[in-house]
Protein backbone atom coordinates (compact mmCIF):
# COMPACT_ATOMS: atom_id res chain seq x y z
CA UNK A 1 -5.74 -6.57 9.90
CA UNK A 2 -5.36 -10.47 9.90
CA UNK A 3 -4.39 -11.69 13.28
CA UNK A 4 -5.58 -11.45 16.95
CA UNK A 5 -5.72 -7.83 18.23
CA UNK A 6 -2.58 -6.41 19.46
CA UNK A 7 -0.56 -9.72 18.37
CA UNK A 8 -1.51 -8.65 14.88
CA UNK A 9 -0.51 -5.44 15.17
CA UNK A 10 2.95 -6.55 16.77
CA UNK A 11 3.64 -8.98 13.63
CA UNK A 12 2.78 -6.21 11.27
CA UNK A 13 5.08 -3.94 12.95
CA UNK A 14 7.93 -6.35 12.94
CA UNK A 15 7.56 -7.42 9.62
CA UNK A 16 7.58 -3.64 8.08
CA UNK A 17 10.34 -2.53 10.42
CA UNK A 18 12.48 -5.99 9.54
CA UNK A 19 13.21 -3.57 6.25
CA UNK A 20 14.95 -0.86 8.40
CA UNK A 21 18.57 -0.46 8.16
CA UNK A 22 18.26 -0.82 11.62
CA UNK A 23 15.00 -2.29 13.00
CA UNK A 24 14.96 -1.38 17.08
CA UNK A 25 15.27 2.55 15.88
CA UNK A 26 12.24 1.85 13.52
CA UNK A 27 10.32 0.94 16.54
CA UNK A 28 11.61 3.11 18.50
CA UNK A 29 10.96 6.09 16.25
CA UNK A 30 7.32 4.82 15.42
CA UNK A 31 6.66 4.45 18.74
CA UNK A 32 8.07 8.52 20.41
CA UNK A 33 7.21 10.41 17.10
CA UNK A 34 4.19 12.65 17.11
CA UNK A 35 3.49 11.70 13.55
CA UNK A 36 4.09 7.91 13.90
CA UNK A 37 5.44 7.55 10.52
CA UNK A 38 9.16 5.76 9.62
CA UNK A 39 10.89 5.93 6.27
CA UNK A 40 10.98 2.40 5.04
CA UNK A 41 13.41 1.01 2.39
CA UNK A 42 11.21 -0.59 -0.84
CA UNK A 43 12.85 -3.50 -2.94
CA UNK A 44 14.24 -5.79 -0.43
CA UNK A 45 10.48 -7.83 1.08
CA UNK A 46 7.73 -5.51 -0.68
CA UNK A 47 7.80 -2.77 -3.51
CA UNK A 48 4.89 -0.02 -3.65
CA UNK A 49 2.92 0.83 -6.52
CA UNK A 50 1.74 4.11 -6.31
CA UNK A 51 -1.76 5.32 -8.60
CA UNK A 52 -3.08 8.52 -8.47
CA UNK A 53 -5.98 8.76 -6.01
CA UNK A 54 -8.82 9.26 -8.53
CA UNK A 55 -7.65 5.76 -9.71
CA UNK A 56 -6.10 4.03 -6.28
CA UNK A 57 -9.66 3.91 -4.08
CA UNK A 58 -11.43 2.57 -7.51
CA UNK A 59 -9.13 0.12 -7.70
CA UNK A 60 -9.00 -0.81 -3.91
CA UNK A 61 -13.06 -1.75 -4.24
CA UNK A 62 -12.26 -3.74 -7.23
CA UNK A 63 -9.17 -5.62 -6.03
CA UNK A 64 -11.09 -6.28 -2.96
CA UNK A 65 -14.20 -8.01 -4.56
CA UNK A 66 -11.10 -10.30 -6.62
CA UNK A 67 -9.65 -11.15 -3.38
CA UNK A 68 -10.14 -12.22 0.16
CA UNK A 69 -7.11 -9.47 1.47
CA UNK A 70 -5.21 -7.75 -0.48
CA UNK A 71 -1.92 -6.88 0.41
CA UNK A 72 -1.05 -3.44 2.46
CA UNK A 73 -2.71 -0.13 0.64
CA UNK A 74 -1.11 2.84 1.82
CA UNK A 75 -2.91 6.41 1.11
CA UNK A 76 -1.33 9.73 1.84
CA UNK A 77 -2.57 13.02 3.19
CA UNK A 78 -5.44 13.94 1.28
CA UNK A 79 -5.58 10.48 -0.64
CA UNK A 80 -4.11 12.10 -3.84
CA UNK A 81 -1.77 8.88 -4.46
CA UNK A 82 -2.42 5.59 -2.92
CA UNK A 83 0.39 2.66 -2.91
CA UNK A 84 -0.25 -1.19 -3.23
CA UNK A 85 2.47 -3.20 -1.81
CA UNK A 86 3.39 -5.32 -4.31
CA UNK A 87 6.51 -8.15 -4.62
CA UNK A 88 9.80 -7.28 -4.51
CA UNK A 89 11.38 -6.32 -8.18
CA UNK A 90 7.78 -5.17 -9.66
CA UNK A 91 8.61 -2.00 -9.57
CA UNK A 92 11.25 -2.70 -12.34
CA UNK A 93 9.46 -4.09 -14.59
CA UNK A 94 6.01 -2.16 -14.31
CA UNK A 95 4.99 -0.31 -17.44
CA UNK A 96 1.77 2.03 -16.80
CA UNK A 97 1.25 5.23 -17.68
CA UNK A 98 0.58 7.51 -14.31
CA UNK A 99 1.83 5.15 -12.15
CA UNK A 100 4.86 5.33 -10.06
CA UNK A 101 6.91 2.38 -8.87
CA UNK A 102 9.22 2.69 -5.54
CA UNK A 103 11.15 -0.37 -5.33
CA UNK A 104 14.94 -0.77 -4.63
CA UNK A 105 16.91 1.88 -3.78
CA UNK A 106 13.80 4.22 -2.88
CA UNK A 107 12.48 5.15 0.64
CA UNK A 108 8.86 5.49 1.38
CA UNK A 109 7.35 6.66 4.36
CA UNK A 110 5.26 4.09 6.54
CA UNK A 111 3.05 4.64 9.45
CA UNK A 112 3.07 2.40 12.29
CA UNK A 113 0.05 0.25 12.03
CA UNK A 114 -3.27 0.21 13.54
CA UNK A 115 -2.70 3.92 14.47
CA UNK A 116 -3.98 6.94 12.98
CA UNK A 117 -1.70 9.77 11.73
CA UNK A 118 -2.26 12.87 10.06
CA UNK A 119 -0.11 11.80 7.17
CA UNK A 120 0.15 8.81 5.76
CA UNK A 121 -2.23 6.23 6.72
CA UNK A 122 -3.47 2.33 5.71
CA UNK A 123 -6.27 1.70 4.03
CA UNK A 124 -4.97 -2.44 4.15
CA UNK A 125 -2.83 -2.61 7.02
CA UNK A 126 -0.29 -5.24 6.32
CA UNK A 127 -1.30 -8.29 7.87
CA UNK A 128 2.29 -9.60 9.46
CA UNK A 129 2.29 -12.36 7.09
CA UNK A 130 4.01 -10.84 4.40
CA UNK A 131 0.94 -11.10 2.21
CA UNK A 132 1.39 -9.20 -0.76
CA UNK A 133 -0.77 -7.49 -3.49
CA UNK A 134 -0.45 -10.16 -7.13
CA UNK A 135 0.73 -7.60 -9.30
CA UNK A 136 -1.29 -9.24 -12.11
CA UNK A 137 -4.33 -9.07 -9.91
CA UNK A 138 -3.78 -5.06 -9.53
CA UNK A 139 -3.32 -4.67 -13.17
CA UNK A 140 -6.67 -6.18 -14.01
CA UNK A 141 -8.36 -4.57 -11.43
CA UNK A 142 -7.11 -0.82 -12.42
CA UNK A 143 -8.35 -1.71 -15.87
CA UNK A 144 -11.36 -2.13 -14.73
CA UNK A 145 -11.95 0.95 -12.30
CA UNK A 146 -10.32 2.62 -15.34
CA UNK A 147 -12.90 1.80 -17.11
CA UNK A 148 -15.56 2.44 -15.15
CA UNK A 149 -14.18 6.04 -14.64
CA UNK A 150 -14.27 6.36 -18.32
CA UNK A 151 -17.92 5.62 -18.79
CA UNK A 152 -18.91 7.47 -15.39
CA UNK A 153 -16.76 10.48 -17.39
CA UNK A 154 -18.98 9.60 -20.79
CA UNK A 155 -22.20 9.52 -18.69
CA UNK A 156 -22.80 6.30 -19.27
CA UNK A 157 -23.10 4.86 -15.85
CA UNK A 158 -23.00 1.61 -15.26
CA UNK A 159 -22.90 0.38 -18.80
């Protein structure tokens, strides 16, 4: 996580919990729940793509050798899906087979950062910033872990 320690961590929760109908419960609910988790509206400063897991880690290690950060990656129990925050209104306009978009008028559930929960959890806690995953960026890299699952599938390796 970008940022200095704890001060990073406070940014990054203000900046996810700014989303919350109302923000003080959002903290407040993140901070007394057992499972540390908040239901977050998408659409109004980030939307989530969500891939299937066989396809979201792939693409994490590829997006991650295209750029310095990424935005915030969440994963969910078991890493079967994993969601790349994205700009707000992607979610709209995405067309990809397998992959789901939750952008306005869909909830998503958010753990509070920098703390481990037996649910949801970050694999790119979001930095306080606002940085965001370029949603062009994500497309070319899932083409390529695609692809690379394809040939691992053929046997071909690294061909």
């Amino acid at each position: 996580m970008t940022g200095t320690g704890a001060s990073g961590a406070r940014a990054a929760v203000e900046w996810l919990a700014s989303v919350a109908p109302d923000p003080e419960a959002c903290r407040w609910e993140w901070e007394r729940n057992p499972h540390g988790v908040a239901l977050l509206p998408a659409g109004r400063r980030w939307d989530v793509l969500i891939l299937p897991g066989e396809l979201g880690r792939p693409t994490l290690d590829v997006l991650s050798r295209l750029v310095d950060r990424p935005g915030p990656v969440l994963a969910d129990f078991g890493d079967a899906r994993t969601g790349f925050f994205v700009p707000p209104g992607t979610a709209a306009r995405w067309l990809g087979t397998g992959v789901r978009g939750a952008g306005a008028g869909t909830w998503i559930v958010v753990p509070y950062p920098g703390r481990a929960t037996g649910a949801a959890h970050w694999l790119v806690a979001p930095d306080g910033l606002g940085t965001l995953t370029d949603p062009s960026l994500l497309e070319l890299a899932m083409h390529e872990a695609a692809g690379r699952l394809a040939r691992e599938d053929r046997g071909l390796g690294g061909v």
